[in-house]
C-alpha atoms as a PDB file:
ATOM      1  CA  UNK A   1      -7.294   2.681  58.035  1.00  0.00           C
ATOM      2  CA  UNK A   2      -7.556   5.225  55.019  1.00  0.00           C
ATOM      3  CA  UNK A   3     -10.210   7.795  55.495  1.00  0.00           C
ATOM      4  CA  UNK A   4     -12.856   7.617  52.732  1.00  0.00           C
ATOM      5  CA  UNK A   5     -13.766  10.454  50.328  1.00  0.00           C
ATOM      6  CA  UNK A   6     -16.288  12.748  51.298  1.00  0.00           C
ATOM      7  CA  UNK A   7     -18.370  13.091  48.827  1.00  0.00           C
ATOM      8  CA  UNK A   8     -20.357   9.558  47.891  1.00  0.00           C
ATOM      9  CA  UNK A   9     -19.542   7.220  44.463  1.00  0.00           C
ATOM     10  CA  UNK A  10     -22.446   7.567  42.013  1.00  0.00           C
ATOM     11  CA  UNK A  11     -23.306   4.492  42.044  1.00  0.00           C
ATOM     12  CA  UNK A  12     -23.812   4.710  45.694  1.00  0.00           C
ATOM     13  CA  UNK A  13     -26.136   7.460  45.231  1.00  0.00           C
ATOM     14  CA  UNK A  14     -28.059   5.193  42.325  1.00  0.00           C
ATOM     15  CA  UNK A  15     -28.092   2.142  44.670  1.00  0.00           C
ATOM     16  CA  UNK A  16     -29.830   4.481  47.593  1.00  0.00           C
ATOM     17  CA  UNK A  17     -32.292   5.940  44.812  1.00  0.00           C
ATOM     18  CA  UNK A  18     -33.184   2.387  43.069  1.00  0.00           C
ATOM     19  CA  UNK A  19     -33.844   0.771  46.500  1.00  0.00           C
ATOM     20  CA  UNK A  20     -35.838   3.985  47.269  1.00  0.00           C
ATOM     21  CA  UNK A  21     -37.773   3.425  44.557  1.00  0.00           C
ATOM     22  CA  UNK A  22     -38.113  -0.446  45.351  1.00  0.00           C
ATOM     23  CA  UNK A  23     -39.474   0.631  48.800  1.00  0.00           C
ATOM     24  CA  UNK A  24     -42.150   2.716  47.613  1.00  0.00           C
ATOM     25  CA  UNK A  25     -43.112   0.301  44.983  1.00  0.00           C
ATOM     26  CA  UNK A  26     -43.243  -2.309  47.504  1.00  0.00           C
ATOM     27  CA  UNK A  27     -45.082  -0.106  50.423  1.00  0.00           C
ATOM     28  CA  UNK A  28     -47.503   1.284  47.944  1.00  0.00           C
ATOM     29  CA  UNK A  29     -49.140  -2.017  46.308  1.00  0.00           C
ATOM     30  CA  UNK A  30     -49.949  -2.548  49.655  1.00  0.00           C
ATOM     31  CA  UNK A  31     -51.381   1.112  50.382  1.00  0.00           C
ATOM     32  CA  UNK A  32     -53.515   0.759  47.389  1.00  0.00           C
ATOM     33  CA  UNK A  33     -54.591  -3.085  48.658  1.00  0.00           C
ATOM     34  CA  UNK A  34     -55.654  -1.101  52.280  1.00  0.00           C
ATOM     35  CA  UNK A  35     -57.263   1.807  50.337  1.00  0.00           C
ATOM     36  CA  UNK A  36     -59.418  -1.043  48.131  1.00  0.00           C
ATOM     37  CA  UNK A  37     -60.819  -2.713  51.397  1.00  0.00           C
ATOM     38  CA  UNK A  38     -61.827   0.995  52.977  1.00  0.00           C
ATOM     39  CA  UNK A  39     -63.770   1.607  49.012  1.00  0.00           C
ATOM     40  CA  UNK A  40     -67.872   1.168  50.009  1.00  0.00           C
ATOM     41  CA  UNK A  41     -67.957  -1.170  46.720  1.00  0.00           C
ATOM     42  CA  UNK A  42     -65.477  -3.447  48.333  1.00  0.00           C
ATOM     43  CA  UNK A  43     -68.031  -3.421  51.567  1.00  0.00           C
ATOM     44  CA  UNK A  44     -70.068  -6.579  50.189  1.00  0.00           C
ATOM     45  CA  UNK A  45     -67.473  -7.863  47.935  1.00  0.00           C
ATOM     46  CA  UNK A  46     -66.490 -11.642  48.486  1.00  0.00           C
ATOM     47  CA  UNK A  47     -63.288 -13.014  47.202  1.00  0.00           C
ATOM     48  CA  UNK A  48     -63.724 -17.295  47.271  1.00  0.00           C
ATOM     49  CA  UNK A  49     -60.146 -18.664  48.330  1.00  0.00           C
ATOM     50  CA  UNK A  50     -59.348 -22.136  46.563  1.00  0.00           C
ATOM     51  CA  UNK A  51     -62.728 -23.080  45.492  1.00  0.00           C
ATOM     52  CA  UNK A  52     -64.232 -23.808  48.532  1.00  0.00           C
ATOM     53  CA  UNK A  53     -64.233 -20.935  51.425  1.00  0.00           C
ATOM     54  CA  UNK A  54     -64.844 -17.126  51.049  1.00  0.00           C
ATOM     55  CA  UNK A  55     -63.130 -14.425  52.614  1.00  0.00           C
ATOM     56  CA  UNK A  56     -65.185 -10.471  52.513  1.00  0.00           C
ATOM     57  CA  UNK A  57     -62.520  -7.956  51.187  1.00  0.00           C
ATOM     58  CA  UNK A  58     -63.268  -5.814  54.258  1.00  0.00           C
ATOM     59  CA  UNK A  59     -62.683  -8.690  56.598  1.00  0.00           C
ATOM     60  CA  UNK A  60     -58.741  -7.668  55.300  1.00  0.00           C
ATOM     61  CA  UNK A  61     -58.296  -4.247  56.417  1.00  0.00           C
ATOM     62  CA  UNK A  62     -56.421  -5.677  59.144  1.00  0.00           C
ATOM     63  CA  UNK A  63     -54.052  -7.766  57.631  1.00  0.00           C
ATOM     64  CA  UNK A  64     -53.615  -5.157  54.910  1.00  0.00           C
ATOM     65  CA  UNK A  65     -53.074  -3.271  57.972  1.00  0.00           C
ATOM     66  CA  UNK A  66     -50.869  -4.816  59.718  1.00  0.00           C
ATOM     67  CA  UNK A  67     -48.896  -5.462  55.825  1.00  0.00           C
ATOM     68  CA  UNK A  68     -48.794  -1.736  55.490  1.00  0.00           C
ATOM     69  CA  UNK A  69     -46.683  -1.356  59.328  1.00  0.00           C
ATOM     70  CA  UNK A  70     -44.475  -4.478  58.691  1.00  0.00           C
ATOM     71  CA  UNK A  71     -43.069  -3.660  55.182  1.00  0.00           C
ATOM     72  CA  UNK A  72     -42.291   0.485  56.002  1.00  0.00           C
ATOM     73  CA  UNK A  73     -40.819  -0.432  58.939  1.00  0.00           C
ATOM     74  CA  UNK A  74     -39.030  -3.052  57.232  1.00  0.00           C
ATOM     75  CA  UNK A  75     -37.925  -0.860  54.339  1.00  0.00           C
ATOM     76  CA  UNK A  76     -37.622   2.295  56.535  1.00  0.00           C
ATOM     77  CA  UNK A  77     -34.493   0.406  59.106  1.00  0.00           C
ATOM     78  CA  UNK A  78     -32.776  -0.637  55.816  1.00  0.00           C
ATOM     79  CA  UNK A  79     -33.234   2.499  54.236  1.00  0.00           C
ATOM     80  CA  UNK A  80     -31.540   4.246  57.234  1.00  0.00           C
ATOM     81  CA  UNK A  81     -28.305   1.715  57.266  1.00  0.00           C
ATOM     82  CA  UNK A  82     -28.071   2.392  53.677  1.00  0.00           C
ATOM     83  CA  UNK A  83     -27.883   5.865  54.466  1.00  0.00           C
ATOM     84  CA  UNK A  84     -25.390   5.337  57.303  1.00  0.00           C
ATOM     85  CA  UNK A  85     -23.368   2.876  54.976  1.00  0.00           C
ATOM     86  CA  UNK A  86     -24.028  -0.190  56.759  1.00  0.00           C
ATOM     87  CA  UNK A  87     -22.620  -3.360  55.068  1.00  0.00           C
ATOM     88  CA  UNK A  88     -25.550  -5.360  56.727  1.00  0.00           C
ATOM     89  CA  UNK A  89     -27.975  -2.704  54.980  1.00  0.00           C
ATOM     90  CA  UNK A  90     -26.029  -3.588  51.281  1.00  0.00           C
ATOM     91  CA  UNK A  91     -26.504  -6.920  51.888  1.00  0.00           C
ATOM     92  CA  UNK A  92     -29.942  -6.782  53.309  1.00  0.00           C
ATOM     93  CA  UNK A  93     -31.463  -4.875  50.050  1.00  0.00           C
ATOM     94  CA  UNK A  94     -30.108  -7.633  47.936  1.00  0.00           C
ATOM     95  CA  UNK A  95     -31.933  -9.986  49.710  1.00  0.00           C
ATOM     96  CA  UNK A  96     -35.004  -7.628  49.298  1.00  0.00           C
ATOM     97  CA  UNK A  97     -34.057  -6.372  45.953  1.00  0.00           C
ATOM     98  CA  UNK A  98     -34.213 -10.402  45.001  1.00  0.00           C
ATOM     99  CA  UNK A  99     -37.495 -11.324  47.026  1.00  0.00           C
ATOM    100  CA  UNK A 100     -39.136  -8.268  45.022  1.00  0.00           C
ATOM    101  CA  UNK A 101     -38.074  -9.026  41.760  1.00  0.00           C
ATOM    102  CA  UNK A 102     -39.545 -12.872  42.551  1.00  0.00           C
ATOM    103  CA  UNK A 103     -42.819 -11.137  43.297  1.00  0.00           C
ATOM    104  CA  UNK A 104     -42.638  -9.060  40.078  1.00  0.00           C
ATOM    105  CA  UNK A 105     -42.176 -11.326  38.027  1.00  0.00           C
ATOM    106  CA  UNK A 106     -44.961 -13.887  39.980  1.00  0.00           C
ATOM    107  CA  UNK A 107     -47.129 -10.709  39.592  1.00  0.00           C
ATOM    108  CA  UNK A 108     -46.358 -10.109  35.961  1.00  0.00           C
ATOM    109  CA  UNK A 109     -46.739 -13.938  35.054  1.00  0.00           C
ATOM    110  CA  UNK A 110     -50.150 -14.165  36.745  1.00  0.00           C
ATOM    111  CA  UNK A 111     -51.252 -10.659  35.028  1.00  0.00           C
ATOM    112  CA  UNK A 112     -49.898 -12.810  31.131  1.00  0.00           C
ATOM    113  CA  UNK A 113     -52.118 -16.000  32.219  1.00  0.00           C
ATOM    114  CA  UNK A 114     -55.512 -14.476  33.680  1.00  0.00           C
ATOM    115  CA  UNK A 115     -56.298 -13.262  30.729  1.00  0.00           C
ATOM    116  CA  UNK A 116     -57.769 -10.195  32.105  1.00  0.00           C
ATOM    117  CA  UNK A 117     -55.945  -7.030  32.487  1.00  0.00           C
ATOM    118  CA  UNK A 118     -55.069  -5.130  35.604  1.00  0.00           C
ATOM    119  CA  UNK A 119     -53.199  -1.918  34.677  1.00  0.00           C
ATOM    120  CA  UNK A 120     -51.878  -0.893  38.051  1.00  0.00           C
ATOM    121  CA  UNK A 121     -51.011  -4.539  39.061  1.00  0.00           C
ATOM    122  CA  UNK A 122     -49.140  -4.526  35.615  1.00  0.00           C
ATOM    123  CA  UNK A 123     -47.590  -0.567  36.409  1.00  0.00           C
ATOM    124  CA  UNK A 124     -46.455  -2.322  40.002  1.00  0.00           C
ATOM    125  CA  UNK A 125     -45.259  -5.683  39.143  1.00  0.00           C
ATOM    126  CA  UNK A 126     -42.817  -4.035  36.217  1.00  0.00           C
ATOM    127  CA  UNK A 127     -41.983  -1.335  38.315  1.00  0.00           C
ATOM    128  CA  UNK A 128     -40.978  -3.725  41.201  1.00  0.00           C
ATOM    129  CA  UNK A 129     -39.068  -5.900  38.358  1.00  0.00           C
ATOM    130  CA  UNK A 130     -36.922  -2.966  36.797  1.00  0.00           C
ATOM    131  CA  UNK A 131     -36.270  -1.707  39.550  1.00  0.00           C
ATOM    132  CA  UNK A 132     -35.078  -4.327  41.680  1.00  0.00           C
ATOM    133  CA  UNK A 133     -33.047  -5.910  38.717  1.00  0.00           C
ATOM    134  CA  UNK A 134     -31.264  -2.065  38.494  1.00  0.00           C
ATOM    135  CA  UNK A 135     -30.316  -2.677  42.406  1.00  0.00           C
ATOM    136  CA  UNK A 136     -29.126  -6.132  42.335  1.00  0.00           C
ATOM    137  CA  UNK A 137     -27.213  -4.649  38.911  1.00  0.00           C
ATOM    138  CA  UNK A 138     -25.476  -2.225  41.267  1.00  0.00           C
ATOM    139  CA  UNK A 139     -24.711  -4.084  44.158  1.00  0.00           C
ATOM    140  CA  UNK A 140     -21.530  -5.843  43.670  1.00  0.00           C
ATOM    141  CA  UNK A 141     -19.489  -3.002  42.001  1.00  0.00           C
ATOM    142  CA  UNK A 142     -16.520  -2.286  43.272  1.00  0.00           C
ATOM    143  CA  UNK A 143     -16.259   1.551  44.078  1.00  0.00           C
ATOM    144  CA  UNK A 144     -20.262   0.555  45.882  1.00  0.00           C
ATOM    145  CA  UNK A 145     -18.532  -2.545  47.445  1.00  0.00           C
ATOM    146  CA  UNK A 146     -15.533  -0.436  48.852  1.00  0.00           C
ATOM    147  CA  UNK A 147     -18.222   2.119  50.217  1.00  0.00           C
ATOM    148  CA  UNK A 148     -19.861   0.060  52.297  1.00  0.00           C
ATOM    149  CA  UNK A 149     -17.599  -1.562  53.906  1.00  0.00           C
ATOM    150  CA  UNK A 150     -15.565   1.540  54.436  1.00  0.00           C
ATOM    151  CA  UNK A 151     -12.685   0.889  52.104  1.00  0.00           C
ATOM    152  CA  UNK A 152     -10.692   3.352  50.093  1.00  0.00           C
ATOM    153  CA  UNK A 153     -12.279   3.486  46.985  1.00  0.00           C
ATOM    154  CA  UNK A 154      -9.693   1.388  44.612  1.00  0.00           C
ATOM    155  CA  UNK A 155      -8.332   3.476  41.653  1.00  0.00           C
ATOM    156  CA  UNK A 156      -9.145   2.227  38.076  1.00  0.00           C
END
């Protein structure tokens, strides 16, 4: 087997950077979600679930919590095969890189049809769209391909 170059393809560098960025996007809507429930006007604040029950926003701490844990840890173990060149880890941010974009776009649909308008749910949601669709752009090219599964990098 051919050794690879030392020095890493750009768009390998890009790919690590945009799924960065999807990570922090990701882990920080739900750092600001925990921050809202620990706010004293969120103390007595009642969100009613499907018409019929009510939930207290600080009754969520712990599953915005236990949210906050499950996604960096998530992020964090793909992060690191990315950065050890994993194949799994390529094809594991796709899968992420597709679920966020879904939620983006969910998120930027609902912002378009409440009527009302949430700035840093709209900041998020497009954030989480671009750059999701810029990772799932850079996925499948060939000198990223080649990378991760520790190929030669083919010559144009």
């Amino acid at each position: 087997m051919q050794e690879l170059p030392d020095q890493k393809p750009q768009n390998v560098k890009r790919f690590t950077l945009a799924f960065v960025i999807v990570a922090l996007v990701m882990v920080v809507g739900k750092v600001i979600n925990l921050v809202i429930t620990f706010l004293p006007a969120a103390a007595d604040a009642v969100i009613q679930v499907n018409g019929e029950s009510s939930v207290t926003v600080a009754s969520l701490r712990n599953a915005y919590i236990s949210s906050v844990i499950f996604f960096g840890l998530i992020y964090g173990v793909v992060l690191l095969g990315v950065h050890k060149s994993k194949n799994w880890a390529r094809w594991a941010t796709v899968l992420l890189a597709v679920l966020a974009a879904a939620g983006g776009f969910n998120g930027l649909a609902r912002i378009l049809t409440s009527g009302s308008f949430d700035v840093v749910a709209l900041a998020l949601s497009l954030a989480q769209l671009v750059a999701s669709c810029w990772l799932l752009s850079l996925a499948f090219r060939r000198d990223l391909t080649a990378w991760f599964k520790h190929q030669p990098v083919p010559e144009k």
